[in-house]
Protein backbone atom coordinates (compact mmCIF):
# COMPACT_ATOMS: atom_id res chain seq x y z
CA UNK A 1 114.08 88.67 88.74
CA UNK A 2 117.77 87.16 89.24
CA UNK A 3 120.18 89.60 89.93
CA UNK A 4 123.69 90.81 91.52
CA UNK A 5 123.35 94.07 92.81
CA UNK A 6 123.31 94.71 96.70
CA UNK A 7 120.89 97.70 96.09
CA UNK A 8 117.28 98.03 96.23
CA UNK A 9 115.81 101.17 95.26
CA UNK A 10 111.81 101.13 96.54
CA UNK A 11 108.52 103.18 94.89
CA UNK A 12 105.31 102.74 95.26
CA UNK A 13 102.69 103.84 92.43
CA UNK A 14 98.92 104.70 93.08
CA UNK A 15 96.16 106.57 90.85
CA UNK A 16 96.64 110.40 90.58
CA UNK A 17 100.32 110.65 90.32
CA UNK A 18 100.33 109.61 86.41
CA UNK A 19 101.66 113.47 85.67
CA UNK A 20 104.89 112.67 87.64
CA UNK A 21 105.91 109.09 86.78
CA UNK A 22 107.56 110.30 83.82
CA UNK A 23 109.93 112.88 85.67
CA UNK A 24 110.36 110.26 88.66
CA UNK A 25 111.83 107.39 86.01
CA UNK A 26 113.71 109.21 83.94
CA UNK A 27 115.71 110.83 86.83
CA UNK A 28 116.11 107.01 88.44
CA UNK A 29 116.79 105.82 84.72
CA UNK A 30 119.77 108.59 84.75
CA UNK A 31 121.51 108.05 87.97
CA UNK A 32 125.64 108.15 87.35
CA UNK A 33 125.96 104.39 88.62
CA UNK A 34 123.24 101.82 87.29
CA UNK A 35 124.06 98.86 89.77
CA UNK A 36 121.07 98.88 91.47
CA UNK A 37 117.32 97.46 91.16
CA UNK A 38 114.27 99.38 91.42
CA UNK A 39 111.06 98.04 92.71
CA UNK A 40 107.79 98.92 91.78
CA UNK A 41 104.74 98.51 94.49
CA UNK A 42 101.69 98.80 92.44
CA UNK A 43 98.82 99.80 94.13
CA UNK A 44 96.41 99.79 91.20
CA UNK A 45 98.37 101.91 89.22
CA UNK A 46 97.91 101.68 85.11
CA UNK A 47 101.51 101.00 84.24
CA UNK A 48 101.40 100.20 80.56
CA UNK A 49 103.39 102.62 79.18
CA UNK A 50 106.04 103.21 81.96
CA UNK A 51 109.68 103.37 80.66
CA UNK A 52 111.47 100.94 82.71
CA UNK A 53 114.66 98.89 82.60
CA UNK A 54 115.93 95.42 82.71
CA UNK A 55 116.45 95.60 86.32
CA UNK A 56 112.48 96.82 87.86
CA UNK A 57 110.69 94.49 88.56
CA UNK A 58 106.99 95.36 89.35
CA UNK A 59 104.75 93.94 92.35
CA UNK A 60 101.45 94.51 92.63
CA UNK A 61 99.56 94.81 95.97
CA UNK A 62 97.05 93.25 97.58
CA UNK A 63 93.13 94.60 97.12
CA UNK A 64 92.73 97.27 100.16
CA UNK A 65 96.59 97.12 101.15
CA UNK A 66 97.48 100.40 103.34
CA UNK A 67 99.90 102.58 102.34
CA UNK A 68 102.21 101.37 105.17
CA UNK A 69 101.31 97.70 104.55
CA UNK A 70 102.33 98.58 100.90
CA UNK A 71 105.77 100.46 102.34
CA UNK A 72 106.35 96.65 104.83
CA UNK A 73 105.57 94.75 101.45
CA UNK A 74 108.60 96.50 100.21
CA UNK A 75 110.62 96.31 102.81
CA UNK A 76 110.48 92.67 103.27
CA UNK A 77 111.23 92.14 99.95
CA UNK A 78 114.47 94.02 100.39
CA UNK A 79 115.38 91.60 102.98
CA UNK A 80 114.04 88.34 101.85
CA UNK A 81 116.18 89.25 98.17
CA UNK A 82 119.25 89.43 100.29
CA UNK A 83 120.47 92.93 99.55
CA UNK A 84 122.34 95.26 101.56
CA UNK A 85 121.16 98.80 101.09
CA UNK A 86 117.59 100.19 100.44
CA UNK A 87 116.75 103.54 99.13
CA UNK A 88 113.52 104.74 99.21
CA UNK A 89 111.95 107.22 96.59
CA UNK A 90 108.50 108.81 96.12
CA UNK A 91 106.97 108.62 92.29
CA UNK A 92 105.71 112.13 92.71
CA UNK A 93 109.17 113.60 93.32
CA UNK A 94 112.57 113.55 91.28
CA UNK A 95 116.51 113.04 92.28
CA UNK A 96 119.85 114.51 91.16
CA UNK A 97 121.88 111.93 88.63
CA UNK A 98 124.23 111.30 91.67
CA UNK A 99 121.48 110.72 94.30
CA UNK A 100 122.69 106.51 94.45
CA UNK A 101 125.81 106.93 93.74
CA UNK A 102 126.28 109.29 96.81
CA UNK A 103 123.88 107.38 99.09
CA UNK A 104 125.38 104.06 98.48
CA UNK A 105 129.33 106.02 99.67
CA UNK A 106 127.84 107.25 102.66
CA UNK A 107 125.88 103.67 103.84
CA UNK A 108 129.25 101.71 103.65
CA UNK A 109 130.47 104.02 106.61
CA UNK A 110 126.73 104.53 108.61
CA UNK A 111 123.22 103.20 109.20
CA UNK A 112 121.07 105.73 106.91
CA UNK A 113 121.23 108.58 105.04
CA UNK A 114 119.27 111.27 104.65
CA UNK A 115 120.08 113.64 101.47
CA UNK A 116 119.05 117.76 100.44
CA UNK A 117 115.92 118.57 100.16
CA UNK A 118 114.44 121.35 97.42
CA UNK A 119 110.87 121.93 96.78
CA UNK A 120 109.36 122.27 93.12
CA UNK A 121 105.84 122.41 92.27
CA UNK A 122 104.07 120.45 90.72
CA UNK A 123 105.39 121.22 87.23
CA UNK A 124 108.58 120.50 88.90
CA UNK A 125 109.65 124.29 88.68
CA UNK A 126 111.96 125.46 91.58
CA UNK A 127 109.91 126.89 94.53
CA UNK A 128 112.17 129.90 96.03
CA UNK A 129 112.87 129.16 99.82
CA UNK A 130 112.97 132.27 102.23
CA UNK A 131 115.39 132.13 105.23
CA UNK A 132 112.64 130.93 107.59
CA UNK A 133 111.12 127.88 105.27
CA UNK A 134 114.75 126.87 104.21
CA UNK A 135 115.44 123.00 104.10
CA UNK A 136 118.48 123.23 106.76
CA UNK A 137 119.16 119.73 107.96
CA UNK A 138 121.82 118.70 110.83
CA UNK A 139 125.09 116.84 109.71
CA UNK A 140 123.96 113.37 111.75
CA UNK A 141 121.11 112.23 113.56
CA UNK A 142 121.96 110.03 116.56
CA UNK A 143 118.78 110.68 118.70
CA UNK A 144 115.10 110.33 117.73
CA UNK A 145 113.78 113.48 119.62
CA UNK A 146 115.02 115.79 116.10
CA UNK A 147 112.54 113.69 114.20
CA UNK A 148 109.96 113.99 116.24
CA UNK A 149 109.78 117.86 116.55
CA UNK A 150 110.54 118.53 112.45
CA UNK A 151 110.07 115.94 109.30
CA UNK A 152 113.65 115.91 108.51
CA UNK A 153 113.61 112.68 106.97
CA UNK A 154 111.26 111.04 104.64
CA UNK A 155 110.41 108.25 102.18
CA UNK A 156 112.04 110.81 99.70
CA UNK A 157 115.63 111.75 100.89
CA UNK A 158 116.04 108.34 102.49
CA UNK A 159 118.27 105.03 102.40
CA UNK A 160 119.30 102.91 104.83
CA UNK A 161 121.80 100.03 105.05
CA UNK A 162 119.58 96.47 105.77
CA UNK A 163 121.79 94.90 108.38
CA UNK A 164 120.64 97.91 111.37
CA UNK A 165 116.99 96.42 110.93
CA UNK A 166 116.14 93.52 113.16
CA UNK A 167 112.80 92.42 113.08
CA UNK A 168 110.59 95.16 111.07
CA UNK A 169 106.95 95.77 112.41
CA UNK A 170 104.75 98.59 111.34
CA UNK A 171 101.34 99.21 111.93
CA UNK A 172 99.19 98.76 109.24
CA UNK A 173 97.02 102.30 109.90
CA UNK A 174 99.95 104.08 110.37
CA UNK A 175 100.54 107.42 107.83
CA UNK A 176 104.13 108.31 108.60
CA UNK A 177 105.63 105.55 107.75
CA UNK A 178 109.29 107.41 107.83
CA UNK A 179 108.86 108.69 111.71
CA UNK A 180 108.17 105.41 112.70
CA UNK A 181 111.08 103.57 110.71
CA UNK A 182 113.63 106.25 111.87
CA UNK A 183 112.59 106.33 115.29
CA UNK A 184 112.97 103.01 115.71
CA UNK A 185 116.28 102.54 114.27
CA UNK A 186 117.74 105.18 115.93
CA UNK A 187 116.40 104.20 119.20
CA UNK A 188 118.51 101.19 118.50
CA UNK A 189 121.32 102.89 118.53
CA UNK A 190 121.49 103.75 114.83
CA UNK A 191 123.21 106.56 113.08
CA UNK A 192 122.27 108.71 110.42
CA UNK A 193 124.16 111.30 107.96
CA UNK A 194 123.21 114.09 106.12
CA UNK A 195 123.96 114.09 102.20
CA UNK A 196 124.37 117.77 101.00
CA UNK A 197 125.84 116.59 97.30
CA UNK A 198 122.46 114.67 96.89
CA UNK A 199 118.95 115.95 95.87
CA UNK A 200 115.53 115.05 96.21
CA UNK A 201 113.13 117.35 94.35
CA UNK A 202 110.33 117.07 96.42
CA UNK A 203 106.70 117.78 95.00
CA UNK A 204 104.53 120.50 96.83
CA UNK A 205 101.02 119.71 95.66
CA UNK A 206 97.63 119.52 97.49
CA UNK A 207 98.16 115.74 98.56
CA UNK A 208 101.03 116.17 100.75
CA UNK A 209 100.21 113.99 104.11
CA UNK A 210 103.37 115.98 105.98
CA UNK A 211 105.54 119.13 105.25
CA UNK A 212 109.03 119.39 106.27
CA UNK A 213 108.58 121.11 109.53
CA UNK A 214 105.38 119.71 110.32
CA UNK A 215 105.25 118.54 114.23
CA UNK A 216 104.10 115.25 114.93
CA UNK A 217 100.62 114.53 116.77
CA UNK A 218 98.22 111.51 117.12
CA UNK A 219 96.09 112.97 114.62
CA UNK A 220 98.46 112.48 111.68
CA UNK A 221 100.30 109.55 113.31
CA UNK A 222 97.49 107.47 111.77
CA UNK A 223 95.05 107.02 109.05
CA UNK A 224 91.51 107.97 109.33
């Protein structure tokens, strides 16, 4: 695919989230500005009938690719393509109509962004949030010791501007994916801001790896 935008927004489709693909495009297919790509990591996902626009472009993975091999594969494209921003997304989960326009404000002034949060289930119906399990997130991240005692920042509610990453390596048996990339960055001396305007809808189903305010341990650090 030839194009001229300096954003990249990243998914990555696998069996068992076919009952969410159609929210997830049609909120991407909506967003308020539509300079942007989106790329598709295919991890034998059946994608005949996926609504897409001129600008996807659809890659499938290797045979037995890990999920953070798959998340590397994306990344890498990002940067060999030349473009300045990345956002990630999850196909299970859906965004507000401003969720690039916002992000892409905020990255021309910091190193990543990291935007609301509001659970749904998995009809995508609003979960009600009690004081306790509310989604409060801090106005900047400069240090990586807030990541590593709460998931405030995920593959969801995330974008990051391409110059702040150097040379990317990630483990290919590693499950978090997000902790890793964040921690790294901001042990770099990167930045991060908090999007309020923004949403990510975030699915609460069965197959959630990590919950926002989930700890992290060796156990879940990794796969197996």
């Amino acid at each position: 695919m030839v194009t001229n935008s300096e954003t990249l927004i990243m998914v990555a489709v696998f069996p068992g989230i076919e009952a969410y693909v159609e929210d997830y495009l049609a909120s991407v297919n909506m967003q308020t500005v539509d300079d942007f790509d989106l790329l598709i990591l295919n991890d034998n996902f059946i994608y005949e009938d996926l609504k897409l626009k001129p600008n996807s472009t659809i890659l499938d993975m290797p045979a037995g690719a890990t999920p953070s091999q798959i998340r590397l594969y994306g990344i890498e494209y990002a940067i060999q393509h030349k473009y300045c921003y990345l956002i990630f997304s999850d196909a299970d989960d859906f965004y507000s109509q401003d969720r690039v326009e916002v992000s892409l404000k905020h990255l021309r002034e910091t190193d990543f962004v990291y935007n609301r949060i509001v659970p749904v289930n998995e009809i995508g119906e609003l979960i009600p949030c009690d004081k306790k399990n509310k989604f409060n997130l801090p106005d900047q991240i400069s240090s990586p010791q807030i990541i590593l005692n709460h998931n405030l920042i995920g593959m969801s509610n995330s974008g990051l501007a391409l110059n702040c990453l150097k040379d990317v390596y990630i483990p290919k048996d590693l499950s978090v994916v997000d902790w890793w990339l964040y921690t790294i960055l901001l042990l770099g001396g990167a930045k991060g801001e908090y999007i309020d305007s923004a949403t990510s809808f975030y699915r609460q189903t069965d197959g959630n790896l990590v919950g926002f305010k989930k700890n992290l341990n060796d156990a879940r650090l990794t796969i197996g």
